[in-house]
PDB file of N, CA and C in Angstrom:
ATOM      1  N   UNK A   1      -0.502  13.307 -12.259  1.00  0.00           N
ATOM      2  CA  UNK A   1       0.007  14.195 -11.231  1.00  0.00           C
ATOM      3  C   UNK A   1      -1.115  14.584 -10.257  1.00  0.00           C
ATOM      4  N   UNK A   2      -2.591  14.959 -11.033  1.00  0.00           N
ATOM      5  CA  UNK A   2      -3.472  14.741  -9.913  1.00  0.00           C
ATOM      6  C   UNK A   2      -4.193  13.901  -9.100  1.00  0.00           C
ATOM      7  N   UNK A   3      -3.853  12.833  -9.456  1.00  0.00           N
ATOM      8  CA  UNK A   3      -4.129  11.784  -9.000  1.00  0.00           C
ATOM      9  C   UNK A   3      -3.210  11.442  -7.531  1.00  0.00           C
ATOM     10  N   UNK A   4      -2.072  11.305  -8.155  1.00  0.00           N
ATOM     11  CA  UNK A   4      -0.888  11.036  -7.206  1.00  0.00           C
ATOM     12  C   UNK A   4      -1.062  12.767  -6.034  1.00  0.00           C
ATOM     13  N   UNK A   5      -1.606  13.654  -6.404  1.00  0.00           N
ATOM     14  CA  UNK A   5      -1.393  14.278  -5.132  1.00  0.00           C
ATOM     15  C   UNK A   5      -2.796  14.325  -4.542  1.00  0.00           C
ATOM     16  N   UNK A   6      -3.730  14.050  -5.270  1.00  0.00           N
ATOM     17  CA  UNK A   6      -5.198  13.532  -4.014  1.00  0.00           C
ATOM     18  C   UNK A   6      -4.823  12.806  -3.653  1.00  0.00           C
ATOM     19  N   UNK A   7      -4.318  11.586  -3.262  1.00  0.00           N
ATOM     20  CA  UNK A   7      -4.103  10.211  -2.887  1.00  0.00           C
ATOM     21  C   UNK A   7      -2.899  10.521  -2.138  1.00  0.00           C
ATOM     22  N   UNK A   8      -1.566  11.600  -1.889  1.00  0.00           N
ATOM     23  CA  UNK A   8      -1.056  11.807  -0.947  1.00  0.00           C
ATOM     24  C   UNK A   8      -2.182  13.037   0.330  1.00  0.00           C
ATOM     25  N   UNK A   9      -2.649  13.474  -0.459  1.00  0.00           N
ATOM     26  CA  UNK A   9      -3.848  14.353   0.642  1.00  0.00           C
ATOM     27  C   UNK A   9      -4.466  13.198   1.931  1.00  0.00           C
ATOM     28  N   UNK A  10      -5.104  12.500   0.866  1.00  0.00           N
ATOM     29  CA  UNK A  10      -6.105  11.674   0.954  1.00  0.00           C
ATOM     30  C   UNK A  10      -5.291  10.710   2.479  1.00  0.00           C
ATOM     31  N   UNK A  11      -3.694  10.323   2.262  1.00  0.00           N
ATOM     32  CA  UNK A  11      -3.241   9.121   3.086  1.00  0.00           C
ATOM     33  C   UNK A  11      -3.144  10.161   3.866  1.00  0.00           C
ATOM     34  N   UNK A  12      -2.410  11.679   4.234  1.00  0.00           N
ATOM     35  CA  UNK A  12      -2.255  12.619   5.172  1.00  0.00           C
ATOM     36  C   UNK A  12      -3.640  13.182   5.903  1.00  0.00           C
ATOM     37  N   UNK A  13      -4.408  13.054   5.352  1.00  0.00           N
ATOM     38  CA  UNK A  13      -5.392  13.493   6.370  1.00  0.00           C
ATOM     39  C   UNK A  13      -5.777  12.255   7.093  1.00  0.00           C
ATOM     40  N   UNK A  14      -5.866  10.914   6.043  1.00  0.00           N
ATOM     41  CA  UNK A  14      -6.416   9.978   7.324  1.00  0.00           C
ATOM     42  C   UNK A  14      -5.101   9.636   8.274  1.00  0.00           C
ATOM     43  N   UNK A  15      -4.023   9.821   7.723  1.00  0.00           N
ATOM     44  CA  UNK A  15      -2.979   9.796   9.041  1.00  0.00           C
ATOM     45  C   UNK A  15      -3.392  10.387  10.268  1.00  0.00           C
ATOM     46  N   UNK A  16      -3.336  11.804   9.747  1.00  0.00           N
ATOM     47  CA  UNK A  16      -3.245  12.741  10.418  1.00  0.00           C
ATOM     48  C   UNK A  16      -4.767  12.639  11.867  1.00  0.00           C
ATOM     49  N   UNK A  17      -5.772  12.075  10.973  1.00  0.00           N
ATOM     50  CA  UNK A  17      -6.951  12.079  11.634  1.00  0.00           C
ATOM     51  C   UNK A  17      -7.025  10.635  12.938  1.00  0.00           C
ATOM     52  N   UNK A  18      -6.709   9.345  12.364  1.00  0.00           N
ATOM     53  CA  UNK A  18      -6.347   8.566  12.946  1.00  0.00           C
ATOM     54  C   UNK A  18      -5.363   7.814  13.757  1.00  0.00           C
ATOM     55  N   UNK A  19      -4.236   8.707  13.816  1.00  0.00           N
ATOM     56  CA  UNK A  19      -2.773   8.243  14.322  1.00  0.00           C
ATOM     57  C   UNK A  19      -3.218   8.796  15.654  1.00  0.00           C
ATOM     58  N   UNK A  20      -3.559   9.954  15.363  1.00  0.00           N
ATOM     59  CA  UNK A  20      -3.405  11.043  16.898  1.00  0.00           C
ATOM     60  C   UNK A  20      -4.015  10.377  17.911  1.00  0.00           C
ATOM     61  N   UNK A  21      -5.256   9.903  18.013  1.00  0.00           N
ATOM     62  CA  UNK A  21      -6.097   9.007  18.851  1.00  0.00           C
ATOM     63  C   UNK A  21      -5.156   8.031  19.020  1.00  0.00           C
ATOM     64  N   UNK A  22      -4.372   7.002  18.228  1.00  0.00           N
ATOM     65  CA  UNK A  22      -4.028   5.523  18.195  1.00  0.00           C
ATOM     66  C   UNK A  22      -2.692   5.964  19.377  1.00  0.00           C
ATOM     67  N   UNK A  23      -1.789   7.081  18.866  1.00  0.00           N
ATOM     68  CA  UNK A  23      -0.929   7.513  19.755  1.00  0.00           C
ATOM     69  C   UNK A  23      -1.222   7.788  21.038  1.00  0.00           C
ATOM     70  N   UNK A  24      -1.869   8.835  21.517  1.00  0.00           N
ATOM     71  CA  UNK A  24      -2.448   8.988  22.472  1.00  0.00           C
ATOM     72  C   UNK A  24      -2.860   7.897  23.421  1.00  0.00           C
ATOM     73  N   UNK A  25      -3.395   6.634  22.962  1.00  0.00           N
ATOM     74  CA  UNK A  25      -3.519   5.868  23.530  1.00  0.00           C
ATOM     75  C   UNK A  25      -2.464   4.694  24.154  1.00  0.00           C
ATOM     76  N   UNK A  26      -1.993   4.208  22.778  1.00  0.00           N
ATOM     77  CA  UNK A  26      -1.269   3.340  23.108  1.00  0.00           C
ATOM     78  C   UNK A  26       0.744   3.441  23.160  1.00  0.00           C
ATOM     79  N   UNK A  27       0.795   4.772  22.651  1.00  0.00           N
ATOM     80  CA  UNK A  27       2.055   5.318  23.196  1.00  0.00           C
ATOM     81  C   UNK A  27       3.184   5.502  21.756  1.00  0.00           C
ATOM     82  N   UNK A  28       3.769   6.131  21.752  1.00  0.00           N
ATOM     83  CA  UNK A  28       4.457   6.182  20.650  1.00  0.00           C
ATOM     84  C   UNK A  28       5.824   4.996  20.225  1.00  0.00           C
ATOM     85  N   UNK A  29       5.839   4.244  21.051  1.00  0.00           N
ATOM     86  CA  UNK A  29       6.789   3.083  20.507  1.00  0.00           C
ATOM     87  C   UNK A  29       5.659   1.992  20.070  1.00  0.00           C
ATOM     88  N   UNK A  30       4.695   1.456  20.200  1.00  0.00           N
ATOM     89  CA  UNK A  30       3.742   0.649  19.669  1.00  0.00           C
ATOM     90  C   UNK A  30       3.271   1.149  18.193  1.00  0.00           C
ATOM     91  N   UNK A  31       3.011   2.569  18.145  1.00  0.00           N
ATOM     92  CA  UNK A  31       2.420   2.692  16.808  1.00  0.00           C
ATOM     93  C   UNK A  31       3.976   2.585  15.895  1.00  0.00           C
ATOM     94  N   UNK A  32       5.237   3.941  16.473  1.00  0.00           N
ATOM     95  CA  UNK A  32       6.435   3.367  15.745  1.00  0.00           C
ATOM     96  C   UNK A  32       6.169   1.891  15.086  1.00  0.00           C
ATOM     97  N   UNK A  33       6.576   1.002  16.013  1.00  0.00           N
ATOM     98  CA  UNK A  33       6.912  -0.594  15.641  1.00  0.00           C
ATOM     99  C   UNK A  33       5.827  -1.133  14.542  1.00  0.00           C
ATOM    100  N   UNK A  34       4.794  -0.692  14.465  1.00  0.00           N
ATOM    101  CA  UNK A  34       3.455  -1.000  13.573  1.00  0.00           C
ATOM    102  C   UNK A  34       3.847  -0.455  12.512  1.00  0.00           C
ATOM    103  N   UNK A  35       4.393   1.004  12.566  1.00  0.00           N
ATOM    104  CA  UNK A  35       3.721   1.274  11.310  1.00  0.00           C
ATOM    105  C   UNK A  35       5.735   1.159  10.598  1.00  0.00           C
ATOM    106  N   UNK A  36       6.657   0.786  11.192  1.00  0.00           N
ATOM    107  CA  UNK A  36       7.953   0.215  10.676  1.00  0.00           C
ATOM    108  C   UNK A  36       7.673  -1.037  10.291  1.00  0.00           C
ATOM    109  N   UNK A  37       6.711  -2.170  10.673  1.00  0.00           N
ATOM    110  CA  UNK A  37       6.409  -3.425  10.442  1.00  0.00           C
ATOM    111  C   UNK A  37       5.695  -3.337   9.143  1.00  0.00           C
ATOM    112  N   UNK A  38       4.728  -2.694   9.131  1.00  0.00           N
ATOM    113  CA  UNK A  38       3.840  -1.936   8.143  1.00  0.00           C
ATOM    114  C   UNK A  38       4.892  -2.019   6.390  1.00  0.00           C
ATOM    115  N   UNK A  39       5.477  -1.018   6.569  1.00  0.00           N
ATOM    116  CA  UNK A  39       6.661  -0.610   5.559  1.00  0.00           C
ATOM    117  C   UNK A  39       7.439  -1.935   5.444  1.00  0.00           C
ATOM    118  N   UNK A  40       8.121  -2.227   6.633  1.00  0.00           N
ATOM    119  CA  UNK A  40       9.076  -3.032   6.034  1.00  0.00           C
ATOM    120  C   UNK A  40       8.190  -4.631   5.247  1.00  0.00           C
ATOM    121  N   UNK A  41       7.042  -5.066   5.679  1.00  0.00           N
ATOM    122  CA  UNK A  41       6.464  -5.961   4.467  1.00  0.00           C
ATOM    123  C   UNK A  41       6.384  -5.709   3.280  1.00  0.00           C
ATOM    124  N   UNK A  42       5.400  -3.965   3.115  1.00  0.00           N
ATOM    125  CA  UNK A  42       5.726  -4.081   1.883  1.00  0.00           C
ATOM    126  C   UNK A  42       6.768  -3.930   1.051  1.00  0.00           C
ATOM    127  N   UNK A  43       7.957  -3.325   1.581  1.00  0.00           N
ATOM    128  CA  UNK A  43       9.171  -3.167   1.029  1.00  0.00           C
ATOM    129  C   UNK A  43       9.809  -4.532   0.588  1.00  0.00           C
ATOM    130  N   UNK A  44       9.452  -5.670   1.539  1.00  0.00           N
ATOM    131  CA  UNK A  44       9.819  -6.817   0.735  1.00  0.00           C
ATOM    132  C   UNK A  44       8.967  -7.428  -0.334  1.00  0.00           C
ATOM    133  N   UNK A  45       7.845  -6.946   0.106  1.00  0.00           N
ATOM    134  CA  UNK A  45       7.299  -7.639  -1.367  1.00  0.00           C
ATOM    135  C   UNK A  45       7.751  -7.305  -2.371  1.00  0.00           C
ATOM    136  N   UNK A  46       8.610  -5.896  -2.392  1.00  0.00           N
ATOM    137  CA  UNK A  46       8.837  -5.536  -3.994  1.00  0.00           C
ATOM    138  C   UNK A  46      10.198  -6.589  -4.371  1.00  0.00           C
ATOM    139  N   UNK A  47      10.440  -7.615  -3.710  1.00  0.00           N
ATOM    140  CA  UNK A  47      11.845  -8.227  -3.983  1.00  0.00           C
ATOM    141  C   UNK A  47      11.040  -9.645  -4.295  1.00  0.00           C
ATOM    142  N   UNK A  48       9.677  -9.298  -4.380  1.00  0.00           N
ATOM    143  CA  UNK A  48       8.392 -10.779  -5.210  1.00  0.00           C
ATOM    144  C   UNK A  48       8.700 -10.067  -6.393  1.00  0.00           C
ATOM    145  N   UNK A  49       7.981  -9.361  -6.739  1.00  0.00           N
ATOM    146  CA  UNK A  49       7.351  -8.571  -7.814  1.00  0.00           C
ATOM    147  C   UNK A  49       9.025  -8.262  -8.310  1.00  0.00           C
ATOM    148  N   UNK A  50       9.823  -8.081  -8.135  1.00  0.00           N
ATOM    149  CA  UNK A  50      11.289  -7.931  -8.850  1.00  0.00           C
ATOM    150  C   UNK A  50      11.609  -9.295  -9.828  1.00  0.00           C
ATOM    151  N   UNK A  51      11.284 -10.490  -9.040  1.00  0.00           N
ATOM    152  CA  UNK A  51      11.562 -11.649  -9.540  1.00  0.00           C
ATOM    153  C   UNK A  51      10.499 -12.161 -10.207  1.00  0.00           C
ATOM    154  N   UNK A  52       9.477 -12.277 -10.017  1.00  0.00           N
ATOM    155  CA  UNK A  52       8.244 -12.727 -10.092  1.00  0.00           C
ATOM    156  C   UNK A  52       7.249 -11.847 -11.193  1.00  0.00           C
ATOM    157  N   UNK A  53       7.832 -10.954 -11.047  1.00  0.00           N
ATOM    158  CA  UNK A  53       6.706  -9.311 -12.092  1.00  0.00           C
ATOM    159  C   UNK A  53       6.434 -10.074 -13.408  1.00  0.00           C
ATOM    160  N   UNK A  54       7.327 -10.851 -14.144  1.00  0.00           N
ATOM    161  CA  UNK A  54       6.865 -10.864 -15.369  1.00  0.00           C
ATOM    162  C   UNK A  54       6.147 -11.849 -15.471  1.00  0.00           C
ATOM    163  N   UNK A  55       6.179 -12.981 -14.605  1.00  0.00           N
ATOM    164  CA  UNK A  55       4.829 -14.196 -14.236  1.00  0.00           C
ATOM    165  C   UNK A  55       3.745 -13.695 -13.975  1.00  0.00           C
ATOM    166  N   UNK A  56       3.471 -12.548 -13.183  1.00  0.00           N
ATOM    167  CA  UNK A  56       2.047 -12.002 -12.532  1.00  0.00           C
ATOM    168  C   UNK A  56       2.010 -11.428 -13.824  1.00  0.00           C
ATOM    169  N   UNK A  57       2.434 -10.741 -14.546  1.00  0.00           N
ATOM    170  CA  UNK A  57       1.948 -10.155 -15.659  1.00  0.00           C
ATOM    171  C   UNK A  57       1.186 -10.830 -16.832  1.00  0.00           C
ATOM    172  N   UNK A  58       2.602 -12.295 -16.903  1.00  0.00           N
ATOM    173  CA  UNK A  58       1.614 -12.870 -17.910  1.00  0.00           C
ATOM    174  C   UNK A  58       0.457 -13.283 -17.393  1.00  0.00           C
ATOM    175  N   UNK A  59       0.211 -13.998 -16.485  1.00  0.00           N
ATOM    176  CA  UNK A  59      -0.793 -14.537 -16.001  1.00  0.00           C
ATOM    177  C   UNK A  59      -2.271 -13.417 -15.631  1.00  0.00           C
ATOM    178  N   UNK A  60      -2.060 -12.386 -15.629  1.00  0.00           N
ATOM    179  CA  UNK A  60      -3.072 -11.408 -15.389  1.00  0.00           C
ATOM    180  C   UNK A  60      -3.526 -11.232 -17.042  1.00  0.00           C
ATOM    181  N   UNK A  61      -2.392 -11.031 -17.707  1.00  0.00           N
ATOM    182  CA  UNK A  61      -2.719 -11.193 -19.363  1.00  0.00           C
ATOM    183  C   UNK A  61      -3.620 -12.436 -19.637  1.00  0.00           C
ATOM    184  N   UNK A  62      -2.919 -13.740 -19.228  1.00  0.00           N
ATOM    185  CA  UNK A  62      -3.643 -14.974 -20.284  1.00  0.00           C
ATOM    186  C   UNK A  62      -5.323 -14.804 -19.180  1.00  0.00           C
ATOM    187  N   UNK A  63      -5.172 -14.622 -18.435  1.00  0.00           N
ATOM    188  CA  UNK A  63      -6.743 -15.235 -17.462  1.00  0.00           C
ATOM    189  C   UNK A  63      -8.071 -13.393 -17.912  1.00  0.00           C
ATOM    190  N   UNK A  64      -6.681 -12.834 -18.358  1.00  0.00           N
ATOM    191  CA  UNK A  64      -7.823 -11.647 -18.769  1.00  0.00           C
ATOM    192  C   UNK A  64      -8.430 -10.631 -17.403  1.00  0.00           C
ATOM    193  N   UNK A  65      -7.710 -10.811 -16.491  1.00  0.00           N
ATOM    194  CA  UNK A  65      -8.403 -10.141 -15.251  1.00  0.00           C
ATOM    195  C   UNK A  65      -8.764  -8.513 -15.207  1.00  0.00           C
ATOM    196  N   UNK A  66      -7.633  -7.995 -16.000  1.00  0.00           N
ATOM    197  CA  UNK A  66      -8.458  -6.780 -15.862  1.00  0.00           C
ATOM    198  C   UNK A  66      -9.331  -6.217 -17.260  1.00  0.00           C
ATOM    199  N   UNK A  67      -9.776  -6.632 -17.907  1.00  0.00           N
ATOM    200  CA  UNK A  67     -11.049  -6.875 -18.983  1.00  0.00           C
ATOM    201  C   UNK A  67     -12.246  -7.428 -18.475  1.00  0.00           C
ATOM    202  N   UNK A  68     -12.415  -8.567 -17.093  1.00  0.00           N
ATOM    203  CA  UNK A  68     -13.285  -8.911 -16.206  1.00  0.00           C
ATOM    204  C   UNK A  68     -13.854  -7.795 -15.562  1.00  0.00           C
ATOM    205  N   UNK A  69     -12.628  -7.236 -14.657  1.00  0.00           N
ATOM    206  CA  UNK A  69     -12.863  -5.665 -13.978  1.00  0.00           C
ATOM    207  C   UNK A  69     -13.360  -4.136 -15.142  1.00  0.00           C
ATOM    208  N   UNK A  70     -13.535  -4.933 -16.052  1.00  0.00           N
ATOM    209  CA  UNK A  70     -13.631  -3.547 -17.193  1.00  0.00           C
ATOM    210  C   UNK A  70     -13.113  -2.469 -17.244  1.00  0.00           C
ATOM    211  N   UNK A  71     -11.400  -3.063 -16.581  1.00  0.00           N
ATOM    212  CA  UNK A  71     -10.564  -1.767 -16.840  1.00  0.00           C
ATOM    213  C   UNK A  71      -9.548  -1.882 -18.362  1.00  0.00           C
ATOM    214  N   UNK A  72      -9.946  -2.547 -18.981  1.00  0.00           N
ATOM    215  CA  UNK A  72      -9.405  -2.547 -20.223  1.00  0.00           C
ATOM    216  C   UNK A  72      -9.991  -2.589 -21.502  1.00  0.00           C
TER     217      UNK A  72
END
């Protein structure tokens, strides 16, 4: 739970810090369209990872990747 709410802090302030400039400049239908383009990729990736999740899994299992990263 604290994790997940530094890491919403964390995306709101750099929003907050970097949008305003990007807006300002280049207008509010350009950043719109970016940051809807933005979302809607990753929203499809989750329709990989729906089909696909239990292949990336094994395969992160047999090659050992996160025991490399010494998170396991």
């Amino acid at each position: 739970m604290v994790t997940i709410s530094c890491l919403k802090s964390l995306i709101a302030w750099i929003w907050t810090w970097c949008v305003n400039d990007w807006l300002a400049s280049e207008g509010m239908m350009v950043v719109f369209m970016t940051v809807a383009a933005v979302n809607v990729a990753l929203y499809l990736s989750t329709i990989v990872f729906y089909y696909r999740g239990k292949r990336f899994r094994m395969w992160i299992q047999r090659v050992d990747y996160l025991g490399r990263l010494g998170l396991n």
